[in-house]
N, C-alpha and C. Protein backbone atom coordinates (compact mmCIF):
# COMPACT_ATOMS: atom_id res chain seq x y z
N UNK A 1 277.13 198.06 75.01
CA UNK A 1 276.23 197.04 75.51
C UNK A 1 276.00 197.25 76.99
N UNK A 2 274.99 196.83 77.54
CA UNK A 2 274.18 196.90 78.47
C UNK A 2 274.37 195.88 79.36
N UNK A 3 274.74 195.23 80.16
CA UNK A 3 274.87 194.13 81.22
C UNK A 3 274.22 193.90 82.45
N UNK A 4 273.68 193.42 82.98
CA UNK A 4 273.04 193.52 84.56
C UNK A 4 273.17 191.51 85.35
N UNK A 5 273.45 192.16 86.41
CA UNK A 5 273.62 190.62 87.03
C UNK A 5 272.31 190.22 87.77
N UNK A 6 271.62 189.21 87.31
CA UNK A 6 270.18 188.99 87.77
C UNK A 6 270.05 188.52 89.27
N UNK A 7 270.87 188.02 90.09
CA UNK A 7 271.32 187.80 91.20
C UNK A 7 271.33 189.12 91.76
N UNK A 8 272.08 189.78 91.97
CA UNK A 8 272.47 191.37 92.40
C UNK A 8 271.24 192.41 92.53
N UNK A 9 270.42 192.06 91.14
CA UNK A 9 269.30 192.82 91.11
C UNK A 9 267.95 192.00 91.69
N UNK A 10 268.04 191.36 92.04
CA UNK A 10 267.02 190.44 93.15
C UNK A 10 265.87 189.46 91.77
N UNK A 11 266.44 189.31 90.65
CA UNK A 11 265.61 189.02 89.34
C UNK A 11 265.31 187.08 89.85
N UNK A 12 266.39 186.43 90.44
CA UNK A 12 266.52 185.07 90.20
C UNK A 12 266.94 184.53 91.47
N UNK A 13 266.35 184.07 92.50
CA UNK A 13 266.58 183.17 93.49
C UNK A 13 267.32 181.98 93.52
N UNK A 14 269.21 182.37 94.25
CA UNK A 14 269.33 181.18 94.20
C UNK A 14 269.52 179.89 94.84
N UNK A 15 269.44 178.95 93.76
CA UNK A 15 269.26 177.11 94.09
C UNK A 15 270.53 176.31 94.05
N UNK A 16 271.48 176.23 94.90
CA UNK A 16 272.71 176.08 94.55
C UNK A 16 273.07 174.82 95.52
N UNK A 17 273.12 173.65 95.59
CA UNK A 17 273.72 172.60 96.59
C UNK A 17 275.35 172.92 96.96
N UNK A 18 275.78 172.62 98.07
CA UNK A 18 276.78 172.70 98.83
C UNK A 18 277.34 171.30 97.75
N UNK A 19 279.01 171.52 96.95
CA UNK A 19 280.05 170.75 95.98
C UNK A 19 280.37 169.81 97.75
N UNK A 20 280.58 169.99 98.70
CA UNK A 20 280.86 169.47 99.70
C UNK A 20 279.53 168.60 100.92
N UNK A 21 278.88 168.89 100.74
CA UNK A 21 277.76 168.22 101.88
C UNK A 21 276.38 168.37 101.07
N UNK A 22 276.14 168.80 100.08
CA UNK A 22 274.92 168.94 99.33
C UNK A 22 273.92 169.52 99.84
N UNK A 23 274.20 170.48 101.04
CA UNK A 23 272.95 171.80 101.61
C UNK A 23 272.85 172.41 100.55
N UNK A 24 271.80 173.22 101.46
CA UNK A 24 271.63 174.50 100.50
C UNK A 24 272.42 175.40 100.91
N UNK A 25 272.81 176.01 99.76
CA UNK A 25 273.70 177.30 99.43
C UNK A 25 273.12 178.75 99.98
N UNK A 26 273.54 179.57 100.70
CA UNK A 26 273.33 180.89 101.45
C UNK A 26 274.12 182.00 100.28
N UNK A 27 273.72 182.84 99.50
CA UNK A 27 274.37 183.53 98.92
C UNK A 27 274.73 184.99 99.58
N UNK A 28 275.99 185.26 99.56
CA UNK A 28 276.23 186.39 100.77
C UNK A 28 277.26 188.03 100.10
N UNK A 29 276.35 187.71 98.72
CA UNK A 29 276.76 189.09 97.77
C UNK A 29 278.20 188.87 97.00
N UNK A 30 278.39 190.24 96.15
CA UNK A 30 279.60 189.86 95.40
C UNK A 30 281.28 189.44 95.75
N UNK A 31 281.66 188.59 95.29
CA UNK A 31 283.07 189.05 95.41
C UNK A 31 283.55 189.86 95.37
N UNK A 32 283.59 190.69 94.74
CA UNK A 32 284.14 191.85 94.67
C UNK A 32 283.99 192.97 96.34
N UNK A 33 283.18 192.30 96.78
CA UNK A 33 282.58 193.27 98.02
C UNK A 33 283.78 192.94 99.21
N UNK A 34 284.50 191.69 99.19
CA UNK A 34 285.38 190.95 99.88
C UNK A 34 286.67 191.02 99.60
N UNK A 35 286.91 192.01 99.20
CA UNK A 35 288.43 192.08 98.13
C UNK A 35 289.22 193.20 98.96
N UNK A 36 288.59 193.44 99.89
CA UNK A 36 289.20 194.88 100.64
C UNK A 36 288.68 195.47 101.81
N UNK A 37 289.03 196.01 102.83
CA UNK A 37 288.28 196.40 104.45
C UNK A 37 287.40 197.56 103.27
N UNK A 38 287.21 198.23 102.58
CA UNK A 38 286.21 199.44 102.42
C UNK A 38 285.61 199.06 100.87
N UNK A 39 285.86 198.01 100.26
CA UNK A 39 285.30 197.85 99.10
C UNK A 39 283.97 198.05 98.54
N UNK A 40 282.98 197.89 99.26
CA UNK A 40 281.74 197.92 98.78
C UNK A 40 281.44 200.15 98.80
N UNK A 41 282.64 201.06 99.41
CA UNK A 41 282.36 201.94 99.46
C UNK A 41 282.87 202.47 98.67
N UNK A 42 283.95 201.91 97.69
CA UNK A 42 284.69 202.52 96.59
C UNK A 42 284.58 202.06 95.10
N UNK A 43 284.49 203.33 94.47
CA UNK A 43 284.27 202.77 92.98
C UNK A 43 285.29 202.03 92.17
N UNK A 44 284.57 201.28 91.91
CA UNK A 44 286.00 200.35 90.85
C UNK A 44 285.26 200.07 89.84
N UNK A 45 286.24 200.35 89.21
CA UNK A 45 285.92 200.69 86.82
C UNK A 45 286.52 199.36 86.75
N UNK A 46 287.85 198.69 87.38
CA UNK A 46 288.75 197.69 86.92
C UNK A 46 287.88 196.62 86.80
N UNK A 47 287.35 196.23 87.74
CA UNK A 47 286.91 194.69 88.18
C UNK A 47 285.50 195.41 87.70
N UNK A 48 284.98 195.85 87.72
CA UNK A 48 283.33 195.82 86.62
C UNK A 48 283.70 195.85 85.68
N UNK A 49 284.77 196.34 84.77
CA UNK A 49 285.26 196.15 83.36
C UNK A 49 285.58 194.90 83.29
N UNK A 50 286.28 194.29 83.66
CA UNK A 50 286.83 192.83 83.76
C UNK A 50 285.57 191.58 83.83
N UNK A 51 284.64 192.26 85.17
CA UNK A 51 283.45 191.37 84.86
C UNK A 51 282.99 191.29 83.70
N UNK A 52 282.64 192.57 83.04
CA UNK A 52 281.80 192.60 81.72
C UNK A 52 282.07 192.36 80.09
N UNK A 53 282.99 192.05 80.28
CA UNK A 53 284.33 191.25 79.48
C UNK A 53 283.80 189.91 79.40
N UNK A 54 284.37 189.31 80.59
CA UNK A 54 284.05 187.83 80.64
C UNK A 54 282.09 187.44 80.71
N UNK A 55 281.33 188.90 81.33
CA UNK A 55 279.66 188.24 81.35
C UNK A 55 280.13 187.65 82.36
N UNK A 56 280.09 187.73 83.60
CA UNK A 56 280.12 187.26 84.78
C UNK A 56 279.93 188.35 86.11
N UNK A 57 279.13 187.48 86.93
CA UNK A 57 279.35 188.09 87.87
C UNK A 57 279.83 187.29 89.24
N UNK A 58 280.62 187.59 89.99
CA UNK A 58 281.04 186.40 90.86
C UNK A 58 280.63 186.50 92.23
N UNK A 59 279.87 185.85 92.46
CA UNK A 59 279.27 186.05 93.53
C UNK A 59 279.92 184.79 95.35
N UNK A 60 279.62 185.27 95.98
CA UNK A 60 279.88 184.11 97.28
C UNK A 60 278.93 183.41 97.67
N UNK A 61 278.97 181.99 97.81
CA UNK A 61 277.97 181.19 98.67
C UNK A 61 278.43 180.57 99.90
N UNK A 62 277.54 180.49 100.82
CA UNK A 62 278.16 179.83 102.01
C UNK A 62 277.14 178.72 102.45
N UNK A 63 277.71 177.68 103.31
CA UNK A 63 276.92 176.85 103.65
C UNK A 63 277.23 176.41 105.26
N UNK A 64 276.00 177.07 106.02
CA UNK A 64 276.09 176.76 107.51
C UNK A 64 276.51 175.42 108.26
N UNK A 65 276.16 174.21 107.08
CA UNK A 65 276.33 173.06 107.43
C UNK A 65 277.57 172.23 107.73
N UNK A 66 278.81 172.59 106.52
CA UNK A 66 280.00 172.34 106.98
C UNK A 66 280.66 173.64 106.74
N UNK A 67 280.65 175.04 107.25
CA UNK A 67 281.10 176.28 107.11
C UNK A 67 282.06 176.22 105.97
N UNK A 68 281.39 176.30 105.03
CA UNK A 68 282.36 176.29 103.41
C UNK A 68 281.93 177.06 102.92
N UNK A 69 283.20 178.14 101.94
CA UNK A 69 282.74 179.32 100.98
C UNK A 69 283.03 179.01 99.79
N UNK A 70 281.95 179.05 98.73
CA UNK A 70 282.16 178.42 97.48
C UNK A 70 282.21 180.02 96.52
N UNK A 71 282.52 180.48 95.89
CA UNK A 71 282.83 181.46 94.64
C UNK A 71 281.49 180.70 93.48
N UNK A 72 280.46 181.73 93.02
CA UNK A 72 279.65 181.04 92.07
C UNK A 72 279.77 182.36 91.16
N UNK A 73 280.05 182.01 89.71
CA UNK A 73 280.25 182.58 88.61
C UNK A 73 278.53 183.16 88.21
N UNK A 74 277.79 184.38 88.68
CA UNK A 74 276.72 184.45 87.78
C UNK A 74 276.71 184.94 86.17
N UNK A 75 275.84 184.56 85.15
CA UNK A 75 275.83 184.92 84.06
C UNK A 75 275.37 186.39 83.76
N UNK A 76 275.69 187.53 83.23
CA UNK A 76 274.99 188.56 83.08
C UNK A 76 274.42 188.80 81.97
N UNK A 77 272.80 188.85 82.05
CA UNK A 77 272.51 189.33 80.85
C UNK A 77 272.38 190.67 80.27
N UNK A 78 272.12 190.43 78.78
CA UNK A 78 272.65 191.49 78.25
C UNK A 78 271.20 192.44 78.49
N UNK A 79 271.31 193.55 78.45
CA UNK A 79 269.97 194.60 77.71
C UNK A 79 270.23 195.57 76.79
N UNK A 80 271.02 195.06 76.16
CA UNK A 80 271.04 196.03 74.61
C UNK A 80 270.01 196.54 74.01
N UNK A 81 268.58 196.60 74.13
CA UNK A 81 267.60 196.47 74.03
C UNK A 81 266.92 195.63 73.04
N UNK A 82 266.76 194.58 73.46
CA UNK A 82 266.20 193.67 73.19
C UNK A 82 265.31 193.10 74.61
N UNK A 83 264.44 193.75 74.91
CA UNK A 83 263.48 193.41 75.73
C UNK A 83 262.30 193.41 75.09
């Protein structure tokens, strides 16, 4: 199966209120990118296997208003081909 995170691939703009002050949400790429000083330069099978398991992708939001980082779970859809 086929997976893609519609967030990641620029498919879905998101609309997310601040759980704390009700701004708007700043999305500032994957978790996974934050997991390590060189992460976004090294391949990892673990944690994309693990995502694609659960259909998630976990992304960061931030909100300028009361400097809070919220973790948002995106859904990945499938393209098995069925397009």
């Amino acid at each position: 199966m086929s997976y893609i995170c519609p967030l990641c691939n620029g498919l879905v703009v998101p609309e997310q209120a601040c759980p704390h002050c009700l701004q708007g949400l700043l999305e500032c790429g994957k978790l996974d990118d934050y997991t390590g000083p060189y992460s976004p330069y090294v391949f990892q099978t673990s944690s994309d296997t693990a995502d694609e398991v659960e259909n998630v992708c976990n992304h960061v939001m931030y909100c300028h208003h009361c400097q809070t980082s919220t973790p948002w779970p995106v859904s990945l859809w499938d393209l098995s081909g069925n397009l």
